[in-house]
Structure formats: C-alpha cells, structure tokens
Protein backbone atom coordinates (compact mmCIF):
# COMPACT_ATOMS: atom_id res chain seq x y z
CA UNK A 1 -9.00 29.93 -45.68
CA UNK A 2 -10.51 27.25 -43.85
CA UNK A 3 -13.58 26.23 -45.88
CA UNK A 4 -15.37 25.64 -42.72
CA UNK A 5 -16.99 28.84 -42.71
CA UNK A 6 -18.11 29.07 -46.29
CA UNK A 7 -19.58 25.62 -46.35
CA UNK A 8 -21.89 26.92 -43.19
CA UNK A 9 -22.89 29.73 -44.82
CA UNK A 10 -23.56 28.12 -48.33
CA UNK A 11 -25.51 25.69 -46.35
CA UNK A 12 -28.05 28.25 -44.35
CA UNK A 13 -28.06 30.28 -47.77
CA UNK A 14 -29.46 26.77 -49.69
CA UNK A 15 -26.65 27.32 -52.28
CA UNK A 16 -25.94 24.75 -54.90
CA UNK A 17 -22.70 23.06 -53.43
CA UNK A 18 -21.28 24.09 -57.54
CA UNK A 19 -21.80 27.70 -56.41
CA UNK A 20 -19.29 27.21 -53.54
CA UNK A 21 -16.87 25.39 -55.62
CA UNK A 22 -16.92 28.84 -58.08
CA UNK A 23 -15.01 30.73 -55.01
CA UNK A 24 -11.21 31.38 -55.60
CA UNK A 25 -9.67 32.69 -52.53
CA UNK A 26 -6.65 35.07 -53.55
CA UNK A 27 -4.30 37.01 -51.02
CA UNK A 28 -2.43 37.18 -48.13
CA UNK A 29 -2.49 37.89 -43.96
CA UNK A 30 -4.81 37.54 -41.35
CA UNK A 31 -6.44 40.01 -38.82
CA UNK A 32 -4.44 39.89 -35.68
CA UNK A 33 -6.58 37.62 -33.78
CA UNK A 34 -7.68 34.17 -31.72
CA UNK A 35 -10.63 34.01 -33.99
CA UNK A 36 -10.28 33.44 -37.88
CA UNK A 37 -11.95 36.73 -38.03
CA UNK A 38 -10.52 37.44 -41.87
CA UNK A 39 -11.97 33.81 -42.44
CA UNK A 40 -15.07 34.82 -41.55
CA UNK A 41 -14.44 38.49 -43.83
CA UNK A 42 -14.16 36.30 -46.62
CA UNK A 43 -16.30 33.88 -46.43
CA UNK A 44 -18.89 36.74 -45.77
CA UNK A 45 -18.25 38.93 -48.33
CA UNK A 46 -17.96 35.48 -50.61
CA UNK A 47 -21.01 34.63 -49.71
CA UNK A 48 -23.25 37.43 -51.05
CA UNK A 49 -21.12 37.62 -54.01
CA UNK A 50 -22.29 33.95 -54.41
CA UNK A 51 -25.51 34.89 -53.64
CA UNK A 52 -24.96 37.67 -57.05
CA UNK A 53 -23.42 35.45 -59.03
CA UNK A 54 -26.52 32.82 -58.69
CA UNK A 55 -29.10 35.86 -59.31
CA UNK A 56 -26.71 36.43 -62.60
CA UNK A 57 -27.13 32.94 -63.95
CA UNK A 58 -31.31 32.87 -62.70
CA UNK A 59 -31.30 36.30 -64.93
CA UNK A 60 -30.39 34.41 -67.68
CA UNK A 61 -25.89 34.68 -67.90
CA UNK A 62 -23.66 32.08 -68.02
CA UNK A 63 -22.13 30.90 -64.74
CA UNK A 64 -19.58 33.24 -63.23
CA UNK A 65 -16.35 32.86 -60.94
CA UNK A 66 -15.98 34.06 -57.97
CA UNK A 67 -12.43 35.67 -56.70
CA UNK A 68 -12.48 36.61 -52.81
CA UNK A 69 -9.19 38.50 -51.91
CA UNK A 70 -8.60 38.05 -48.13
CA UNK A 71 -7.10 41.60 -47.63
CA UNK A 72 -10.03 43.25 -49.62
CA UNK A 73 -12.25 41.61 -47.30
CA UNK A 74 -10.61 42.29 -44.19
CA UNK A 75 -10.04 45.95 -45.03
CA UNK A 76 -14.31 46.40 -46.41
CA UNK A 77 -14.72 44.96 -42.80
CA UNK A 78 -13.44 48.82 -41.11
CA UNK A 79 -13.55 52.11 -42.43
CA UNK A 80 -14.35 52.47 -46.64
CA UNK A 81 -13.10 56.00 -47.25
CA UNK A 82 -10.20 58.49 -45.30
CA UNK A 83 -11.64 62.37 -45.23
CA UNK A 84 -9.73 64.95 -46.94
CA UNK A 85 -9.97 68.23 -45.77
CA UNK A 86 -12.10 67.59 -42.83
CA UNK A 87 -12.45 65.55 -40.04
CA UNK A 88 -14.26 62.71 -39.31
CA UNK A 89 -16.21 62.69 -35.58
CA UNK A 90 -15.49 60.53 -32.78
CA UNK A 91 -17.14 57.40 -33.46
CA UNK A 92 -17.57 56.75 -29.80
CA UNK A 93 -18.90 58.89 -26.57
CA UNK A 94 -16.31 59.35 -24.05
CA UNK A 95 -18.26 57.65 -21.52
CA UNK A 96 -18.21 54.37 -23.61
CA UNK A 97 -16.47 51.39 -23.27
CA UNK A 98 -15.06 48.97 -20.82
CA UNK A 99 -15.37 49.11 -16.63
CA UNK A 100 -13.67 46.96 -14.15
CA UNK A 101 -16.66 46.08 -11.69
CA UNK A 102 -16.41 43.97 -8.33
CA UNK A 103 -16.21 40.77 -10.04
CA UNK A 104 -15.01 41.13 -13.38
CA UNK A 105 -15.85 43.78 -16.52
CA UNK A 106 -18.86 45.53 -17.66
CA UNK A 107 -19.16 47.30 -21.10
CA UNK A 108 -20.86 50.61 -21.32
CA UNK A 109 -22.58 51.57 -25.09
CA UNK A 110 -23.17 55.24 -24.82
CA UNK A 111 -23.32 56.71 -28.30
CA UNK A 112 -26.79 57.59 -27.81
CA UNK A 113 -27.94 60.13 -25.71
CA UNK A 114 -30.50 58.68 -23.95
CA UNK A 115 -28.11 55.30 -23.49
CA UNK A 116 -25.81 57.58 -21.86
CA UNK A 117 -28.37 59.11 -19.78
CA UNK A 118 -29.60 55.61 -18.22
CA UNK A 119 -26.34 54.44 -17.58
CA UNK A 120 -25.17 57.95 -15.46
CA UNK A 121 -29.21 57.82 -13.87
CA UNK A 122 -28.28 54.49 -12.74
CA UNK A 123 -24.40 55.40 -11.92
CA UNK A 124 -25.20 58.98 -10.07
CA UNK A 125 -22.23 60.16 -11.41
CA UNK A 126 -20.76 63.38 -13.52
CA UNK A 127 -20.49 62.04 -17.37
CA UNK A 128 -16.68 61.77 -16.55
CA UNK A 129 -14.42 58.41 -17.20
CA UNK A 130 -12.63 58.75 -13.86
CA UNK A 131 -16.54 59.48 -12.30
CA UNK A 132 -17.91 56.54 -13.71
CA UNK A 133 -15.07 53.91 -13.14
CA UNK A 134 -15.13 54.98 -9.92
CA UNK A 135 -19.16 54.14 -9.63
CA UNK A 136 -19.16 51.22 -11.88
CA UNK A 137 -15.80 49.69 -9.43
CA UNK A 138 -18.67 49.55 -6.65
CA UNK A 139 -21.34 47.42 -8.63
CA UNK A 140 -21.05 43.49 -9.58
CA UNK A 141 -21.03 43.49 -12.97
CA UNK A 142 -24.37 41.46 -13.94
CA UNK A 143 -26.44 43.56 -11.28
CA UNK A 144 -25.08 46.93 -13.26
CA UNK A 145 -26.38 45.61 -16.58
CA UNK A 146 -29.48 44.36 -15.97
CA UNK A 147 -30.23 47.79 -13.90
CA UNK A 148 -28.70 49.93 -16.85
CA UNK A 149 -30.82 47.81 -19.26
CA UNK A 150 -33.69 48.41 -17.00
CA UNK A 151 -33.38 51.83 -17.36
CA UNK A 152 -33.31 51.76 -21.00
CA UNK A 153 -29.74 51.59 -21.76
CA UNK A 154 -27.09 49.35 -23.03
CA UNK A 155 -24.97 46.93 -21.24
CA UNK A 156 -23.13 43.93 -21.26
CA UNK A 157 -21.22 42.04 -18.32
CA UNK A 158 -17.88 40.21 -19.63
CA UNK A 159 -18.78 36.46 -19.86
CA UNK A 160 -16.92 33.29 -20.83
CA UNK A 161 -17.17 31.05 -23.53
CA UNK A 162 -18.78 28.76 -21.46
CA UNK A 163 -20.49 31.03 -19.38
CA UNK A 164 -22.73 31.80 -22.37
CA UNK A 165 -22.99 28.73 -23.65
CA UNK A 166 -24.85 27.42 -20.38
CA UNK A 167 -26.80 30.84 -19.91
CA UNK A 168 -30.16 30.53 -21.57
CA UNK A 169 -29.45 33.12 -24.41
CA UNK A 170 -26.54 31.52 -25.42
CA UNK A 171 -28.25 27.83 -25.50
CA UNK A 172 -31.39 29.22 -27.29
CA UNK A 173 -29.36 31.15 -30.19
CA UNK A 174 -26.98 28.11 -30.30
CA UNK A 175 -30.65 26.44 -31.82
CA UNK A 176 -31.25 29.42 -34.47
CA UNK A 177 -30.40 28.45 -37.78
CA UNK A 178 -27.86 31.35 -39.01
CA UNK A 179 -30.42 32.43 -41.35
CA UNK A 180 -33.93 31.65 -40.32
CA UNK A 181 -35.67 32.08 -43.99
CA UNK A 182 -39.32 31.64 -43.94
CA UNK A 183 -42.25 31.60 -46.92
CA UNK A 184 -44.37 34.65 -46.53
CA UNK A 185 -46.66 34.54 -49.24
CA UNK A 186 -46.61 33.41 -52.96
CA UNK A 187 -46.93 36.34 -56.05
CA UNK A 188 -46.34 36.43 -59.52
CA UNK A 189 -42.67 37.05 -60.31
CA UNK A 190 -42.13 40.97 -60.11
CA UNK A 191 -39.35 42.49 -62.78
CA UNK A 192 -37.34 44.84 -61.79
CA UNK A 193 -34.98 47.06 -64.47
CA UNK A 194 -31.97 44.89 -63.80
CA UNK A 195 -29.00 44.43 -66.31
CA UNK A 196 -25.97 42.48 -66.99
CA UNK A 197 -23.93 45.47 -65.63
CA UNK A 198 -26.06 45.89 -62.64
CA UNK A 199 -28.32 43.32 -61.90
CA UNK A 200 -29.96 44.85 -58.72
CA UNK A 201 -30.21 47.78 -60.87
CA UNK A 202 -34.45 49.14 -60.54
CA UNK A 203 -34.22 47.29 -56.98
CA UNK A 204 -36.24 49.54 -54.19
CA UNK A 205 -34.49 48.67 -51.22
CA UNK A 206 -36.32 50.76 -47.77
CA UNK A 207 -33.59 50.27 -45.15
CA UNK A 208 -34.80 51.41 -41.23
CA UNK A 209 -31.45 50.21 -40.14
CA UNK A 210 -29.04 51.74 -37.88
CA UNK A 211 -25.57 51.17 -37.12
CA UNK A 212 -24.05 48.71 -38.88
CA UNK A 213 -24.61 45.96 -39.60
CA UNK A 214 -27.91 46.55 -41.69
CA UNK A 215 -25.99 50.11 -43.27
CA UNK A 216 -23.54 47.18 -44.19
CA UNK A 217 -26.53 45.08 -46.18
CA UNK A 218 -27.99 47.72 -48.11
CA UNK A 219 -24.51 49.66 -49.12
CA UNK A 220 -23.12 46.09 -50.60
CA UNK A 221 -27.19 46.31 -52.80
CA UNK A 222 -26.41 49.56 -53.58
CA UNK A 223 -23.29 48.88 -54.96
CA UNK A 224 -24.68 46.56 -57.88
CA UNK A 225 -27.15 49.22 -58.51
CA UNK A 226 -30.14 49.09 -56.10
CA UNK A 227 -31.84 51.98 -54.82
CA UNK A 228 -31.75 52.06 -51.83
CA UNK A 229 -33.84 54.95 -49.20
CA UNK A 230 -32.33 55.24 -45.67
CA UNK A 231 -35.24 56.18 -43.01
CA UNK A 232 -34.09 57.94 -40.47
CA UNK A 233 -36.13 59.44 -36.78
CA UNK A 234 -36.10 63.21 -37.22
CA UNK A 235 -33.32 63.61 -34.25
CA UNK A 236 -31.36 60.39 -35.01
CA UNK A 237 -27.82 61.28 -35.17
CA UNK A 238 -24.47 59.31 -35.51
CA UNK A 239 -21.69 61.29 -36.84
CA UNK A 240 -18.82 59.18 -36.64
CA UNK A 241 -21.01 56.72 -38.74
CA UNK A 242 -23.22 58.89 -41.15
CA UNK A 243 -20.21 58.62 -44.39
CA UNK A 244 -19.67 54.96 -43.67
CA UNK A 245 -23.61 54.20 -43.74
CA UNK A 246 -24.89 56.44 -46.09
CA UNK A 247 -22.44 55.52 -49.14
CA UNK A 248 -24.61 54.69 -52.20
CA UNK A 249 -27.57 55.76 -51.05
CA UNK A 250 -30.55 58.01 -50.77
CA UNK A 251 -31.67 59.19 -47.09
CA UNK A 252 -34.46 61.01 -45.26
CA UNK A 253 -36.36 61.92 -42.31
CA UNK A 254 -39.94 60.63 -41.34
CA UNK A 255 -41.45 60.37 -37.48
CA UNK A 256 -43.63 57.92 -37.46
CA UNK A 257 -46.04 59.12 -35.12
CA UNK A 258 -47.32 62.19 -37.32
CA UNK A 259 -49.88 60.86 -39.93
CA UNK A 260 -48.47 62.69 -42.53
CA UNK A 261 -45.35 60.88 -41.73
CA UNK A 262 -47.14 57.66 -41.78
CA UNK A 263 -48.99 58.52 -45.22
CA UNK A 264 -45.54 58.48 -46.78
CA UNK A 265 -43.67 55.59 -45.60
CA UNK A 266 -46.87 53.55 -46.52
CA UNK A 267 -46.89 54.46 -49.88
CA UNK A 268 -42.92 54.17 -49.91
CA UNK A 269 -43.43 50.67 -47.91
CA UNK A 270 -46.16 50.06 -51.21
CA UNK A 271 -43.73 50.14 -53.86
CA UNK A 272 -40.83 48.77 -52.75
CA UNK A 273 -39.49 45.46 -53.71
CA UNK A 274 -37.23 44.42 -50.09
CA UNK A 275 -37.39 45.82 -46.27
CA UNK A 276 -34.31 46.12 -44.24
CA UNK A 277 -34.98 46.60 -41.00
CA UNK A 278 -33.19 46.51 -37.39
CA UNK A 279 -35.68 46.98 -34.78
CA UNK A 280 -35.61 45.32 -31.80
CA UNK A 281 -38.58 42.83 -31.77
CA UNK A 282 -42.34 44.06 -31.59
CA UNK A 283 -40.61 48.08 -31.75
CA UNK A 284 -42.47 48.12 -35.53
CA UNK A 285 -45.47 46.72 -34.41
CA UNK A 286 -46.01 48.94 -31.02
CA UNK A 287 -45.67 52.06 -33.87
CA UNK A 288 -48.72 49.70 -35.91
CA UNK A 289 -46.13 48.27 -38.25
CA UNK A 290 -46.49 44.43 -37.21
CA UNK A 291 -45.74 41.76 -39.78
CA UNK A 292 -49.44 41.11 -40.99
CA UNK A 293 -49.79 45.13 -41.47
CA UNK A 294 -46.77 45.30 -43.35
CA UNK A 295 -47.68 42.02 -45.71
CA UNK A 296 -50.97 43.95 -45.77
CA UNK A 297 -49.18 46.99 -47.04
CA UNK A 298 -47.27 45.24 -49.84
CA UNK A 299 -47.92 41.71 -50.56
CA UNK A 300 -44.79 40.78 -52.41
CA UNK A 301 -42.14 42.52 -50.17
CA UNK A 302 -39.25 40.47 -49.21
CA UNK A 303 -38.68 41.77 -45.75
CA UNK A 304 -35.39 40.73 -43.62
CA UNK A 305 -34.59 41.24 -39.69
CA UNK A 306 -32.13 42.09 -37.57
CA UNK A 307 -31.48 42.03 -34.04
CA UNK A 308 -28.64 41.95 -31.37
CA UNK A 309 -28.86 39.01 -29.05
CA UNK A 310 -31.17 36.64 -31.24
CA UNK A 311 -35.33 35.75 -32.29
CA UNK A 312 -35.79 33.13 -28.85
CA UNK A 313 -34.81 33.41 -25.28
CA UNK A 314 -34.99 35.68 -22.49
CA UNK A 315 -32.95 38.13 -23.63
CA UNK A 316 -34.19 38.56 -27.26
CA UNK A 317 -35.82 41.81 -27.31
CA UNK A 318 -32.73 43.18 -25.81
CA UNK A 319 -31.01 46.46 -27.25
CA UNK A 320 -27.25 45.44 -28.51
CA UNK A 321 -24.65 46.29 -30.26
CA UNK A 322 -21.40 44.59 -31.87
CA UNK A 323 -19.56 45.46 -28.80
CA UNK A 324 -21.62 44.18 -26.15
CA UNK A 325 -22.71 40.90 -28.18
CA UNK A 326 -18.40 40.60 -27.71
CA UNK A 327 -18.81 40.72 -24.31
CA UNK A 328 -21.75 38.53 -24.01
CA UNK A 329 -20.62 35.46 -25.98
CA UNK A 330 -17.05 35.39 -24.55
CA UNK A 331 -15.00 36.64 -27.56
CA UNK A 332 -13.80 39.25 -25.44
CA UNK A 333 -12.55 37.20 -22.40
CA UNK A 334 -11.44 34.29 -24.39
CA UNK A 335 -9.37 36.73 -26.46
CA UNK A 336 -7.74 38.73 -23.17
CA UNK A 337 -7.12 34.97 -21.61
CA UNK A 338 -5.17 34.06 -25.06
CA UNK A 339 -3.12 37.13 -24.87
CA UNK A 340 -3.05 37.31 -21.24
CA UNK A 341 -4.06 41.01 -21.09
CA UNK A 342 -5.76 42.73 -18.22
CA UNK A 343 -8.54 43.65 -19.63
CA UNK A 344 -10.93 42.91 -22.53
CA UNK A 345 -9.85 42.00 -25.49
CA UNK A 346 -12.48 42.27 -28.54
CA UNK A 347 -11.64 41.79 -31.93
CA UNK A 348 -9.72 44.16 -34.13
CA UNK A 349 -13.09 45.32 -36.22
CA UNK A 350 -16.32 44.98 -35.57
CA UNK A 351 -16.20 41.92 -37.56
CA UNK A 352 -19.90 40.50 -36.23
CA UNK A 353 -21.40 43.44 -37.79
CA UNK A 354 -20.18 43.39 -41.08
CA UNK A 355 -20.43 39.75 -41.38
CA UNK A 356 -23.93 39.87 -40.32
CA UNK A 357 -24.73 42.45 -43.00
CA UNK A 358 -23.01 40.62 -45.37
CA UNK A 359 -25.16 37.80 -44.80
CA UNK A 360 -28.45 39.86 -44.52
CA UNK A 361 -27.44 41.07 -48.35
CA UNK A 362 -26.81 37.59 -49.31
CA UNK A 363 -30.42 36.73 -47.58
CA UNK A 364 -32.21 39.78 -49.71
CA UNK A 365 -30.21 38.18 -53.12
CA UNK A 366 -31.28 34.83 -51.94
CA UNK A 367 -34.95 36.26 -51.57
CA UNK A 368 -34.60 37.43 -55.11
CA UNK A 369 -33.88 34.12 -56.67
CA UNK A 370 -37.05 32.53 -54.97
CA UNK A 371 -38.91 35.41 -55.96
CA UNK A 372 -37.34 35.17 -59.61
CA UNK A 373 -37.64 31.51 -60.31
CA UNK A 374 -40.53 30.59 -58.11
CA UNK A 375 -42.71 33.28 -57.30
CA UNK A 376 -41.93 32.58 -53.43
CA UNK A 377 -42.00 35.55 -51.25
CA UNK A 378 -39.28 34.77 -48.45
CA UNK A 379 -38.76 36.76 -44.98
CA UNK A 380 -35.48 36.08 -43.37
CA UNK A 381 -34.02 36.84 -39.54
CA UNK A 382 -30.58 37.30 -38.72
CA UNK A 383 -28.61 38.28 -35.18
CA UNK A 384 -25.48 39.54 -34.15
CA UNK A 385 -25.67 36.65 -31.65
CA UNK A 386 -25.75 34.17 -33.94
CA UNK A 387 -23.13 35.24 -36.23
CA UNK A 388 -21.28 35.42 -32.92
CA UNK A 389 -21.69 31.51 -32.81
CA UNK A 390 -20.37 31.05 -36.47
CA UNK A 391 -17.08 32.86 -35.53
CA UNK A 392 -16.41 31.15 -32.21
CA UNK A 393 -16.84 27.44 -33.53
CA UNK A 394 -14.91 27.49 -36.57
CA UNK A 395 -10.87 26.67 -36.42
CA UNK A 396 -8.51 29.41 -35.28
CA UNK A 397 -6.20 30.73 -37.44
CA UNK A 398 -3.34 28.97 -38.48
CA UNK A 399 -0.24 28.94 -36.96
CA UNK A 400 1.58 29.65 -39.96
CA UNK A 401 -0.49 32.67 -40.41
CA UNK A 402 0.38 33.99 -37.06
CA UNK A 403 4.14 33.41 -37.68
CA UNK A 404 3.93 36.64 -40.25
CA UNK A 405 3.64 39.59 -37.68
CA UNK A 406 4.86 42.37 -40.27
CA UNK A 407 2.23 41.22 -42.66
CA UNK A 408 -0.54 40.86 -40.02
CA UNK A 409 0.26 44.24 -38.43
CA UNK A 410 0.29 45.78 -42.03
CA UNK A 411 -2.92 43.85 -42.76
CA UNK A 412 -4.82 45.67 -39.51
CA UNK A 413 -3.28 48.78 -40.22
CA UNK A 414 -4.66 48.72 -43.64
CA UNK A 415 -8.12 47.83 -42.25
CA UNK A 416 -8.10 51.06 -40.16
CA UNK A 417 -7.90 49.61 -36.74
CA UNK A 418 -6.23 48.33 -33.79
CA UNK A 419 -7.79 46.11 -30.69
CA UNK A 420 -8.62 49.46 -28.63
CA UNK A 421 -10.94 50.04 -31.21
CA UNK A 422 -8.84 53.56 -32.39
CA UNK A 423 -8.63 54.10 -35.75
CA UNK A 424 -5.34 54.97 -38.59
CA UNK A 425 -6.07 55.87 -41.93
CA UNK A 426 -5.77 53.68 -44.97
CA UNK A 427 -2.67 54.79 -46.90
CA UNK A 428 -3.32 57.39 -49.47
CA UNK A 429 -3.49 55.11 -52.28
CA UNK A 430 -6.10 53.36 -50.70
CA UNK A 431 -8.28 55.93 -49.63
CA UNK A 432 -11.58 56.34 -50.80
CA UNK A 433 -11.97 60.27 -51.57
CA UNK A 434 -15.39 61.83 -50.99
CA UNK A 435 -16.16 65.38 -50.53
CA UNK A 436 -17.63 66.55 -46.86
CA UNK A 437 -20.42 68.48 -48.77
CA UNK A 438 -21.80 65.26 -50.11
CA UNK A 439 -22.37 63.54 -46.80
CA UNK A 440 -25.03 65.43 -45.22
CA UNK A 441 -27.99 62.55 -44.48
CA UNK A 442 -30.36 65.27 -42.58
CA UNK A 443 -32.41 66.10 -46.20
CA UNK A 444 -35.89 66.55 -46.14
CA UNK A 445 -36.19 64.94 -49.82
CA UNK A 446 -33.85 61.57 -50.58
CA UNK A 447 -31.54 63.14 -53.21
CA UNK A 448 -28.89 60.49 -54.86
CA UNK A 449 -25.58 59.95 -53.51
CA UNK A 450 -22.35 58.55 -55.61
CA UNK A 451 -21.92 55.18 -56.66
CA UNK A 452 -18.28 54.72 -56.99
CA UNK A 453 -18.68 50.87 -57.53
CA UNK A 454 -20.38 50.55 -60.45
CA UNK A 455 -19.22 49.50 -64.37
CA UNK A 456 -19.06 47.05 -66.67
CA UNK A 457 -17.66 47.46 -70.05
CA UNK A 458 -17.31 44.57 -73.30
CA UNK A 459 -18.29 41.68 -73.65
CA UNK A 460 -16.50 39.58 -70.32
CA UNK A 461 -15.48 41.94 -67.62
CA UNK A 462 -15.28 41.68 -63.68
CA UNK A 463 -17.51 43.19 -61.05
CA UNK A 464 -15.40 43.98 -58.73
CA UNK A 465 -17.18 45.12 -54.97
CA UNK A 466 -15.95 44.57 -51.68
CA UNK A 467 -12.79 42.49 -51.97
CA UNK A 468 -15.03 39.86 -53.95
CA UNK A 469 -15.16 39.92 -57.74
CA UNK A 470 -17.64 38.34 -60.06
CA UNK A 471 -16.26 37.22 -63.62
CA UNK A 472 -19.13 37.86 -66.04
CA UNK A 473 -19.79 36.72 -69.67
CA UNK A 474 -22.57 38.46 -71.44
C-alpha cells in the first residue's frame, strides 16, 4: 500500500508519526480500479483503528499494533452481512442512475421520494427509464441539474478532472483541510464506563445521519462498545440500507417539529457524550438546532459534520450523495476515459462514503483523546468532496497489482459488487448471518440490537473490527 494515503490522514488526524509506524499492512489484491481505491480502504479503516489504539494507550494500556488486512478492508467497504431466508430490497429506485444528455452525462439520485418527484416535475415524464432517457436526451446536462436541484432534487452533470478542479467548488474544497477540527469549548474531563475490552464501552453516541457514510461512523463506535441511538424522521425510509446502517445499534423515531418531540431529543442531546450528524448546512438550525443552541444544550458534546460537496463555496449547502460527488469531481469520467467505456464509469463501491465515515469515527476517537487528556471539547467537519480529493491525488495502483485479474475479480466479488453498482453475495463462509426479525428500525422505543464484534478474553488478545486489528496487552 502506498503510504501516501495514511501519512495524509495521520497528518489531518494530528497523530504521533509512532502511531503510523504501529500499522502492519497484511493481504493481498486490489479493487478493480484507476484509483487506489483499496489504498484508500485501508488506510481508512487504519486510520480509526489508530485513532483506538491511541485512546487505548491515553486510557492507561501499553502501546498496541496495528494489523490492516487489505481484503478485510476492501470487503467492510460493500455489503457486511448476506440475508438468509429473505430478501434484501433494491437499494436503488428504478429511475436512478446515469442519462446521456446533449452534451455529455447527467446522474439522477432518486431513492427518495420527493428526489424522484423533482426530477420527473422537471422531466414531464412517466417514472419510466425509457420515459426519462428520452427527456433527459433533450436537456444539456448542467442546465438539467441545476433545474432538478432547483426543484429540490439531486443531480450531478459528469465533469472532468479538470473541469472540477477550475470550477469554484472544486478550487474551494481543494483549500479544506480533510478534517477541519475546531476547539468548541473547554470542560472537565468526562468518564465514561470504558474498559480494556471495550474502550468506547458507556459512550452515548446520537447519530442524525443518513445514508452512509455517517451509518458507517457510528457502526465502526458501536462495534468497540458505544451506544449508539439512530434518529430517524417519522416517514424516513431506506430499505435496501436499513440492515447495513442499523448494525450495532439502537434506533427511533422523533419529528422535530412536535414539542413533545423536541422535549426528548433535548434531553437525549443533554446526556450524550458525541453528535453525529449529516445535515446539509443551516438544515439543524432552520429546525432551532444551530451550533450555539446545541453547545447551549450540552456543553461538553463533541459534535462532528457531514456534508456532500464541502463547508465553502457556492455549492456547499448542496444535497449529495456518493454517486453524484463521482460525477462531480471527475472519478467517473476519468475512470470511463481509462477504460474507454461509453459511459460512466464510478468506482466499484461506494468507496467515498465509507472512507469518509471511517474518518468521521477516527475524528469522534480523536475528539476523545483531547477530551481525555486535555479537557478540550473539539467539533470536527468532514465532506464527501473532500475525501473525493484524497482519492484522486494519491498514486494509482500498481501495475503489478493490476497484472493479477483472477485475484482482483475474486477480490470485488468478495466485496459484493461490480462497476454497475449490482450486487453478488459474499460466499457463504463469509456471510454475516442475521435474522430478518431483528432488523426492523421503525420502533417507537430504541431497543438494543446485536453486537457481533465484540470480545476480549486473557491477558493479550486482538480486537479484531473491520479488516483492522488492534493487539492489546492488559
């Protein structure tokens, strides 16, 4: 793995540079790919296991190693289970995806109703694929997004490499750190029940995140032992996603326009000790949730951001996805120009959000430390934009890598995916088993779901989470 990656992400983390040399990268393969997208799986997933290891030793253990296994990594970056005895929903409307326009390509994000109802308003067509190629052929492709957008849907014209690097958005993310951590406040240092098995064990982590990256964040703290409360809108509803982003977690319902609603997540907002949230900017404080309220609220809560297209520019506030982020920043036409396809080509997983939530988890851990050692209350922002950035300059993938087609196509069929975005299962010994009745999120009261990462046993043993494990001494 080139170290390129890890250094940068050690670097906006404020990791001691022993930390970093701690990782021991084991395994094989490489996501079929122009971009060093399992580099980047690795060094994500390495980082907030760094990020663990450091809140280990500032809890009082010895220093640990660190063990990244590519493949691990790769596969943590698709699907986490395969459903017996049921199946799992489409994870994307059949209006979605990409549309040759006048000029070039458009991408369509339609999962939501009400995104697919601004794209057909704007389209005047029946919710058909054939309908809406046939509209969307007539349009130039940046006038369709920004009238889609304007309608309150989601879009995203296909753009070069250096077509986004000259557009404003591209220039002003390019200045974002990759982590923009700020002090909030200053408290005394606040315990939580941690222990050498767990040490994010007594953690209250409220997570207002959506699909996926932030699901991403708070399943890899739930996994060494936080709790963590998913907050859903009364009619939110994602189907496809609900297993993958509930796993290890609590969930339940408020609307936060009825008082009573509000009465509740205040006193939840109160007590906990970190806020996940991925609202597009000034959507919390329009519902009278701004930053000063919330610090009002609670003080000593470490509180970290997401958002699509990045914190400055023109197009900061707007609604984005994974996908369309692709489109945006030119990973999908630099990767159709490299393999001389017709159309776009994204990458084989939706590797910008699960890095990003990697690094939001390592951000929260970070937090911790401050908050631990110091008594420094930290805030951090991250974007799908930026983490865009962090792929697209680091070195492609090595030749030699790319030489090893059987391993590469067993690699990405292992990670549940191919570049059309379909899906295979992982092969039965791989699968992680869960029972349909356990996945319901709609519950009226949070009630505890499995955690089938946890355990330590002896005196040295290994937490082992996400392709990453942690060699402790205790």
């Amino acid at each position: 793995m080139s170290h390129h990656l890890l250094n940068a992400v050690g670097s906006a983390l404020d990791l001691p540079a022993a930390a970093l040399d701690a990782v021991e990268l084991l395994g094989e393969g490489e996501l079929p790919s122009s971009f060093a997208v399992t580099d980047l799986a690795a060094a994500s997933v390495g980082a907030a296991a760094l990020a663990v290891r450091q809140l280990v030793v500032a809890q009082g253990s010895a220093p640990a190693r660190v063990q990244i296994d590519r493949r691990l990594a790769s596969m943590w970056f698709s699907w986490s289970f395969h459903p017996l005895g049921w199946e799992r929903p489409p994870l994307w409307d059949a209006v979605a995806g990409d549309y040759a326009t006048a000029d070039g390509w458009v991408r369509l994000h339609t999962n939501a109703p009400h995104h697919r109802d601004a794209a057909l308003s704007v389209l005047g067509c029946a919710p058909e694929r054939a309908a809406v190629a046939q509209a969307v052929a007539a349009w130039r492709g940046l006038e369709l997004e920004e009238a889609v957008v304007a309608q309150g849907g989601c879009a995203a014209v296909m753009r070069s490499m250096a077509e986004w690097r000259a557009h404003p958005q591209g220039q002003a993310v390019a200045g974002e750190p990759l982590i923009a951590f700020a002090d909030a406040s200053r408290a005394a240092p606040r315990p939580w029940a941690w222990t050498s098995e767990r040490p994010l064990a007594g953690l209250k982590v409220l997570d207002l995140t959506r699909v996926l990256a932030g699901p991403v964040a708070t399943r890899f703290l739930a996994g060494y032992g936080a709790q963590v409360l998913r907050i859903d809108p009364p009619h939110w509803n994602e189907p496809g996603a609900i297993p993958e982003v509930t796993l290890g977690k609590r969930c339940a319902r408020l609307d936060l326009i009825r008082p009573e609603d509000r009465a509740i997540f205040e006193q939840l907002l109160a007590r906990a000790d970190v806020l996940v949230h991925g609202y597009r900017p000034a959507a919390l404080e329009r519902l009278g949730y701004g930053e000063a309220i919330r610090r009002q609220i609670n003080p000593s809560l470490i509180d970290v951001a997401l958002n699509a297209y990045g914190w400055s520019g023109p197009l900061n506030g707007r609604r984005g996805f994974d996908s369309l982020v692709q489109m945006s920043s030119g990973i999908a036409h630099h990767g159709m120009r490299q393999q001389g396809a017709g159309k776009p080509t994204p990458l084989p997983v939706q590797a910008l959000d699960h890095a990003t939530g990697y690094l939001m988890a390592a951000a929260v851990v970070r937090a911790l430390i401050a908050r631990l050692n110091e008594g420094r209350i930290l805030q951090a922002r991250l974007s799908l934009a930026r983490t865009a950035k962090l792929l697209t300059d680091a070195p492609a993938p090595r030749r030699s890598n790319a030489a090893r087609p059987y391993a590469r196509r067993r690699l990405l069929a292992a990670a549940g995916a191919n570049r059309m975005g379909t899906r295979t299962p992982l092969p039965p010994s791989r699968r992680h088993r869960r029972h349909a009745d356990a996945l319901d999120p709609a519950c009226l009261q949070p009630r505890q779901r499995g955690r089938p990462l946890a355990g330590l046993r002896g005196k040295s043993s290994v937490v082992r989470r996400f392709g990453a494990s942690i060699h402790v001494a205790y």
